[in-house]
C-alpha atoms as a PDB file:
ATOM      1  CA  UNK A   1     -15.839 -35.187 -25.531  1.00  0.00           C
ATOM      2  CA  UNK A   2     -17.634 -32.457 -24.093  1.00  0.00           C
ATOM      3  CA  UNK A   3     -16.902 -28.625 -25.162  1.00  0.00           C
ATOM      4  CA  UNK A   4     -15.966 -25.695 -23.160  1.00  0.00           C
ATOM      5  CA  UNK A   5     -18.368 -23.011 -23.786  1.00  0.00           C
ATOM      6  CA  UNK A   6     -17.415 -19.309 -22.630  1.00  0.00           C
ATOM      7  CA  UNK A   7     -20.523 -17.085 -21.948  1.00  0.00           C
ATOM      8  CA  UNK A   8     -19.210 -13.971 -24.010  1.00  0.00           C
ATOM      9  CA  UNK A   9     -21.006 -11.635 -22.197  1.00  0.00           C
ATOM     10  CA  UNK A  10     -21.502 -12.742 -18.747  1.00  0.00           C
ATOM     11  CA  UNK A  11     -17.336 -13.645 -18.945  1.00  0.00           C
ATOM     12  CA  UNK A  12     -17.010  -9.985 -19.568  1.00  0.00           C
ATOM     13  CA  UNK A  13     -19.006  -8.887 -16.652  1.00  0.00           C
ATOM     14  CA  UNK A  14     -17.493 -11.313 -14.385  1.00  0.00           C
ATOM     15  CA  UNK A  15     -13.805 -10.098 -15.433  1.00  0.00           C
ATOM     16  CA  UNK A  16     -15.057  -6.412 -14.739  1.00  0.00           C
ATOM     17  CA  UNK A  17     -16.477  -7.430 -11.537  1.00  0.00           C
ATOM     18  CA  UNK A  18     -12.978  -8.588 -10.222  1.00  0.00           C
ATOM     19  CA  UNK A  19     -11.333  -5.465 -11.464  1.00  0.00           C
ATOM     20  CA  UNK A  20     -13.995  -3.435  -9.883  1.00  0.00           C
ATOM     21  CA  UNK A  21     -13.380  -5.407  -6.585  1.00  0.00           C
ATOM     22  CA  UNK A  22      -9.522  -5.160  -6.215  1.00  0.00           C
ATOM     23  CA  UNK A  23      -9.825  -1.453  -7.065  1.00  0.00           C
ATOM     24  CA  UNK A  24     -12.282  -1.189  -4.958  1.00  0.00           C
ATOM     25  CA  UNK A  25      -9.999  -2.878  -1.927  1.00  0.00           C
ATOM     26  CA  UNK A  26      -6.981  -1.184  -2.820  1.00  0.00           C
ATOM     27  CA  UNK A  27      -8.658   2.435  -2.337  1.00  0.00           C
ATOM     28  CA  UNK A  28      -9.757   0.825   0.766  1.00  0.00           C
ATOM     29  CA  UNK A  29      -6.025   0.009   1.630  1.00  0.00           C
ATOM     30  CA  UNK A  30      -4.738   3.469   0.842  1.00  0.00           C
ATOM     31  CA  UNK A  31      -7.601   5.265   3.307  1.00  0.00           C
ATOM     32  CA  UNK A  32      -6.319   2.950   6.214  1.00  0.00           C
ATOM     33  CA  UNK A  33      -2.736   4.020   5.358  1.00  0.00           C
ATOM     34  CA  UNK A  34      -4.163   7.688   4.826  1.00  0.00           C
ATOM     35  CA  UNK A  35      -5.470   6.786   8.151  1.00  0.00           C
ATOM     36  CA  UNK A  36      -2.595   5.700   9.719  1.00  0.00           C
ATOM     37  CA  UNK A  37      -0.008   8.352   9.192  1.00  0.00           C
ATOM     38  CA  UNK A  38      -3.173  11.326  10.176  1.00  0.00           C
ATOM     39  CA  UNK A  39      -3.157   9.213  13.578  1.00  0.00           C
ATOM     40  CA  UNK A  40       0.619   9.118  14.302  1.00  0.00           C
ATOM     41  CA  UNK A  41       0.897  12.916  13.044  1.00  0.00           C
ATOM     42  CA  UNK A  42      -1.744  14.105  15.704  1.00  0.00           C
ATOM     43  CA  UNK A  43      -0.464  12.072  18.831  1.00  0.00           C
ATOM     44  CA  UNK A  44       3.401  12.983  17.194  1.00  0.00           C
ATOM     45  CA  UNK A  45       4.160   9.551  17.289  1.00  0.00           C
ATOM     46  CA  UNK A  46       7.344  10.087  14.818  1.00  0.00           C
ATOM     47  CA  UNK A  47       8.585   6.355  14.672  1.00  0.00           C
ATOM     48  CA  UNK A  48       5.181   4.980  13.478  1.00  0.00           C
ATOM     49  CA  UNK A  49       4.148   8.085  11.117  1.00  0.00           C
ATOM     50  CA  UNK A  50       7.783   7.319   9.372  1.00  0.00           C
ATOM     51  CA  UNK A  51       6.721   3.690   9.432  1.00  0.00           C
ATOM     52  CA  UNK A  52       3.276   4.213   7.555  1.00  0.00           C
ATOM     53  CA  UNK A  53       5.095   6.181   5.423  1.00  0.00           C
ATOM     54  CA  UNK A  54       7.129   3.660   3.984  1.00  0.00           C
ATOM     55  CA  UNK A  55       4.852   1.126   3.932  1.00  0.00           C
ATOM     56  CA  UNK A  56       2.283   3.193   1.963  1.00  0.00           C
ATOM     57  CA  UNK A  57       5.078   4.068  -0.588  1.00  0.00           C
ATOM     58  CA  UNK A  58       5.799   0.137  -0.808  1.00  0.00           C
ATOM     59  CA  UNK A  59       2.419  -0.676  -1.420  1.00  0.00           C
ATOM     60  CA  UNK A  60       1.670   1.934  -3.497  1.00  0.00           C
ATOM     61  CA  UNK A  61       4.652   2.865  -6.030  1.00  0.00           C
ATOM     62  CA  UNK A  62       3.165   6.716  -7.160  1.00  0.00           C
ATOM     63  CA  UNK A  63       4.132   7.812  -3.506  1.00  0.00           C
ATOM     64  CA  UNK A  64       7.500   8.055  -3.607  1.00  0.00           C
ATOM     65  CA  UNK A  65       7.483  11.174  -1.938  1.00  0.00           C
ATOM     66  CA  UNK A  66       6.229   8.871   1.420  1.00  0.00           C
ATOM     67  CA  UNK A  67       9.447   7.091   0.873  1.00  0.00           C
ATOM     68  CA  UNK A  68      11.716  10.109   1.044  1.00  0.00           C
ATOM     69  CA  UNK A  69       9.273  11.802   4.303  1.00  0.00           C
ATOM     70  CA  UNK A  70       9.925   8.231   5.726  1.00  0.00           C
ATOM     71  CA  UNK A  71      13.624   7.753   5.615  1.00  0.00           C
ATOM     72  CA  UNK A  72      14.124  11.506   6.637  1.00  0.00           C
ATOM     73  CA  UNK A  73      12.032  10.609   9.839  1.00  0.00           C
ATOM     74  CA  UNK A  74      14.164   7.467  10.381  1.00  0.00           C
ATOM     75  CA  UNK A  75      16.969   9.194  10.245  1.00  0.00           C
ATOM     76  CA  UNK A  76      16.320  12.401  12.300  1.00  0.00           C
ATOM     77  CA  UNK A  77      15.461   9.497  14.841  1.00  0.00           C
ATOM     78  CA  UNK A  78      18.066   7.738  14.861  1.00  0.00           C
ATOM     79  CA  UNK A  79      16.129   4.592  13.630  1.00  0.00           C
ATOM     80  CA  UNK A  80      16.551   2.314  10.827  1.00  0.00           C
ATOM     81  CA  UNK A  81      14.388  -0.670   9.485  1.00  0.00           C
ATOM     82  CA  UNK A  82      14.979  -4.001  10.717  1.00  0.00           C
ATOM     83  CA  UNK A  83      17.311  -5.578   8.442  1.00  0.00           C
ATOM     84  CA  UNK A  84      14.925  -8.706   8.048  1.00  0.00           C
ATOM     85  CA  UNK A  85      12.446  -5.981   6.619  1.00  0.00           C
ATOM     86  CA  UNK A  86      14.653  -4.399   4.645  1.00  0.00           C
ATOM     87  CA  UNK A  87      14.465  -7.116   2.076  1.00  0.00           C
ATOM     88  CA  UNK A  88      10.488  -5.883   1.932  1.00  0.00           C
ATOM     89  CA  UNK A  89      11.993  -2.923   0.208  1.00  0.00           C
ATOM     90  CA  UNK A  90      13.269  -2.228  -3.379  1.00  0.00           C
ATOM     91  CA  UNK A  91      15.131   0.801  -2.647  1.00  0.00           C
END
């Protein structure tokens, strides 16, 4: 029966190598977002900056404060979420 043999070391840099990767994406994901709502502010497109706004504070739980800016947009639009996105959201 042969063994399983874990490379100490190189496991170690391997693990950090993943880490390093997703944080790597998910700073990525949060300057498109960033991205995103600077666009819809400067062509005042009110309906999509509200809509980046949420979805940044769903992706990304420390924004909160995206969340409230969001809803307040929605509803000084008139505009809600599509109820088969709602379920998207835990608030």
């Amino acid at each position: 029966m042969k063994r399983c043999q874990t490379g100490g070391a190189t496991d170690v840099a391997k693990a950090q190598k993943v880490v390093d990767n997703y944080c790597a994406e998910l700073l990525k994901a949060r300057r498109y977002f960033d991205q995103s709502i600077e666009a819809a502010m400067n062509l005042g497109a009110r309906y999509d900056l509200a809509r980046a706004q949420l979805d940044s504070a769903l992706a990304f739980s420390e924004l909160e404060d995206r969340r409230q800016l969001g809803e307040q947009l929605l509803g000084e639009l008139g505009a809600v979420v599509p109820e088969i996105e709602r379920e998207q959201f835990p608030w």
